[in-house]
Structures are given as C-alpha cells and as structure tokens.
N, C-alpha and C. Protein backbone atom coordinates (compact mmCIF):
# COMPACT_ATOMS: atom_id res chain seq x y z
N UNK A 1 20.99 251.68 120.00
CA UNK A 1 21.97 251.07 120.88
C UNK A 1 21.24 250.48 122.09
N UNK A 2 21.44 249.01 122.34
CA UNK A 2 21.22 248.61 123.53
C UNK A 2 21.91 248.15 124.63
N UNK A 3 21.94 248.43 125.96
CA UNK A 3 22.47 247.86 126.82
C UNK A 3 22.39 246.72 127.54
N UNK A 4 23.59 246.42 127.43
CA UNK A 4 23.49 244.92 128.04
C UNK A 4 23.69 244.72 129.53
N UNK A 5 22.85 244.03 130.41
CA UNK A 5 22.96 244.17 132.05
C UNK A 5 23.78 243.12 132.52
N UNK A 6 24.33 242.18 131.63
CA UNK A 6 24.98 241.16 131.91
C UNK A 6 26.47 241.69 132.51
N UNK A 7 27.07 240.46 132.96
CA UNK A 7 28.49 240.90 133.69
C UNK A 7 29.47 240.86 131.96
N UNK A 8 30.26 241.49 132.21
CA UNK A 8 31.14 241.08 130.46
C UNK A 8 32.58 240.25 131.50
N UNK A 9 32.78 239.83 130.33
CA UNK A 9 33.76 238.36 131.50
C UNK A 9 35.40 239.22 131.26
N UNK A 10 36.47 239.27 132.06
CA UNK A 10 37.67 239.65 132.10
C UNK A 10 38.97 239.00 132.31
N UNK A 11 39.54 239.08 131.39
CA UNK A 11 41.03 238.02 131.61
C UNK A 11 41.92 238.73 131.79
N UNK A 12 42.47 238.24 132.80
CA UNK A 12 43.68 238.70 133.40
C UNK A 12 45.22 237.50 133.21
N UNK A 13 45.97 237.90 132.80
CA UNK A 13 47.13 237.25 133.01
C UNK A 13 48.13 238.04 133.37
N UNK A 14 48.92 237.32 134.40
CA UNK A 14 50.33 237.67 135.14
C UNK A 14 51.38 237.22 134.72
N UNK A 15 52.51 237.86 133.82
CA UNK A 15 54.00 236.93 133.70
C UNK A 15 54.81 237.55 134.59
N UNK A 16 56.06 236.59 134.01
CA UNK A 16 57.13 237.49 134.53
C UNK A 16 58.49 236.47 133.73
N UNK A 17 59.26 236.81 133.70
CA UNK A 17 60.58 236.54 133.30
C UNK A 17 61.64 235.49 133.78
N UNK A 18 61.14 235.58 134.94
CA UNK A 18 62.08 235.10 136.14
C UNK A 18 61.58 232.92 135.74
N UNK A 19 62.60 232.55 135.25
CA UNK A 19 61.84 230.79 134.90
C UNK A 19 62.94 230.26 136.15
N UNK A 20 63.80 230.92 136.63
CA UNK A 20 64.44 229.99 137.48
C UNK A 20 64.09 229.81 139.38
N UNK A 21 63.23 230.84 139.24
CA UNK A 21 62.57 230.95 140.44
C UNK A 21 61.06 229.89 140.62
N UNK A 22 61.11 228.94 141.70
CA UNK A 22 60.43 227.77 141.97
C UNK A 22 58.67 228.59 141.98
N UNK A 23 58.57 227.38 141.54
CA UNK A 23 56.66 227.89 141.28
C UNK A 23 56.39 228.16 142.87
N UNK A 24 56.25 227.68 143.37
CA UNK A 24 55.45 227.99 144.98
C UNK A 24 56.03 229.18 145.01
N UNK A 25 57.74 229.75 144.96
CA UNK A 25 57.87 230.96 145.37
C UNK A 25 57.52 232.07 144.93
N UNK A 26 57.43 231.59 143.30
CA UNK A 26 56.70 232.91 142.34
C UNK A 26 55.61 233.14 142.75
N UNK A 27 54.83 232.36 142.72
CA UNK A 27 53.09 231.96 142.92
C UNK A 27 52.72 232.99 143.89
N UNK A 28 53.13 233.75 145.01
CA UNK A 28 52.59 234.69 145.73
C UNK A 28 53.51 236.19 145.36
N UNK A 29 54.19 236.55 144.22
CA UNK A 29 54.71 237.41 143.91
C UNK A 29 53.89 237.56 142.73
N UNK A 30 53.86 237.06 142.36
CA UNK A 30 52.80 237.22 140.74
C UNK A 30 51.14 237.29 141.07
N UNK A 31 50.85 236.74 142.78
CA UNK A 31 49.82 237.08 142.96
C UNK A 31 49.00 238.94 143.72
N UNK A 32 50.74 238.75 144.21
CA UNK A 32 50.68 240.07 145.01
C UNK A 32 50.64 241.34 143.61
N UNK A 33 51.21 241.12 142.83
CA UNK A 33 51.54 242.18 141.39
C UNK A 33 49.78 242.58 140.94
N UNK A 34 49.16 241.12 140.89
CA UNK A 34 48.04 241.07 140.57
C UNK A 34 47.18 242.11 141.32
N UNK A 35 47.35 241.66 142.55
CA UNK A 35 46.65 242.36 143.62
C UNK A 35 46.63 243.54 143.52
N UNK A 36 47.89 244.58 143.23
CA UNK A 36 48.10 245.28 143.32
C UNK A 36 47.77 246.44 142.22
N UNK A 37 47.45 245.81 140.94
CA UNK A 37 47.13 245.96 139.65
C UNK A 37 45.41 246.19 139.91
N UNK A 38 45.18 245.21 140.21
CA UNK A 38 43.49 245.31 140.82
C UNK A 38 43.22 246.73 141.47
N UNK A 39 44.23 246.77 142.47
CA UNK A 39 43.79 247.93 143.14
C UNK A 39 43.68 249.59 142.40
N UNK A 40 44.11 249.57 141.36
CA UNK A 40 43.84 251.13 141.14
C UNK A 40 43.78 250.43 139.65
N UNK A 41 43.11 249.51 138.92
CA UNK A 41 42.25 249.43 137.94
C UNK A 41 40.78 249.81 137.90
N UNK A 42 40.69 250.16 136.74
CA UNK A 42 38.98 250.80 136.82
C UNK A 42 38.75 249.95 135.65
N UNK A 43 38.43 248.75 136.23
CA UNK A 43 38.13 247.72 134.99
C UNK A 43 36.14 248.02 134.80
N UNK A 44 35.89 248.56 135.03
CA UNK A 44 34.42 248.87 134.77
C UNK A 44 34.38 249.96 133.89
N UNK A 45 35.65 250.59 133.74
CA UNK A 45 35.73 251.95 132.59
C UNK A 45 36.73 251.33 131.40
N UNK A 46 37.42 250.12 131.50
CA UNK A 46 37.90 249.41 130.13
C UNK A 46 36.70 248.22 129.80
N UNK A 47 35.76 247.69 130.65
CA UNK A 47 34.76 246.78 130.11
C UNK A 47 33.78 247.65 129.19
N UNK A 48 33.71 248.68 129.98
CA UNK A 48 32.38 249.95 129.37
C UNK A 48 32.05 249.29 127.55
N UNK A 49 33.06 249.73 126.62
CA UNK A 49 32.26 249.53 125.78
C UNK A 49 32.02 248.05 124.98
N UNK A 50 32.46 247.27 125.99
CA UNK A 50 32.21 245.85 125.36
C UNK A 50 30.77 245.07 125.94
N UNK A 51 30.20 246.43 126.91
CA UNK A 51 28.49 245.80 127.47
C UNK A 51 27.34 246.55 126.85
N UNK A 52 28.18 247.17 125.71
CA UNK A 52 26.89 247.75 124.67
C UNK A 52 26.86 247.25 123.50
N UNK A 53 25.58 246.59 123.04
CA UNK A 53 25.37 246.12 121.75
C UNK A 53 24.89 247.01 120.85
N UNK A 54 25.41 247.09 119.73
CA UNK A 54 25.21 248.17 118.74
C UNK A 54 24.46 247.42 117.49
C-alpha cells in the first residue's frame, strides 16, 4: 500500500426545494447551510481512504 501526499479533490453540492424563492435570496441561505455543514465535517476522515493507492 502506498500513500498518496496529494490533496484528493471534494465536491460539495447544496440543494434545496424551495424554486420559488429568487436566486440572490437563496444564494446566501444555501451558502450559510454550507457553512455550517463545513463546520463540524471531518472531511479529512471521509477523504482518508480515497488518498491511498492500493
């Protein structure tokens, strides 16, 4: 097994339901969700096994 030191790349997407609410107004509610999602993700413990080559 080798390790890889590279960054592994991460996609994130935000929906939501709401189509009648104007883009500018969504646009900082779907960013704040994000934000907030970020904050107590441990995306370095769901990348883990996609930076080892087997």
């Amino acid at each position: 097994m080798q390790s890889s030191r590279g960054p592994v790349p991460v996609l994130l997407r935000v929906e939501t339901t709401d189509s009648m609410t104007p883009v500018e107004q969504m646009r900082p509610r779907l960013d704040a969700a994000l934000t907030a999602f970020l904050g107590q993700a441990k995306l370095g413990d769901t990348a883990m096994p996609y930076g080892h080559r087997q």
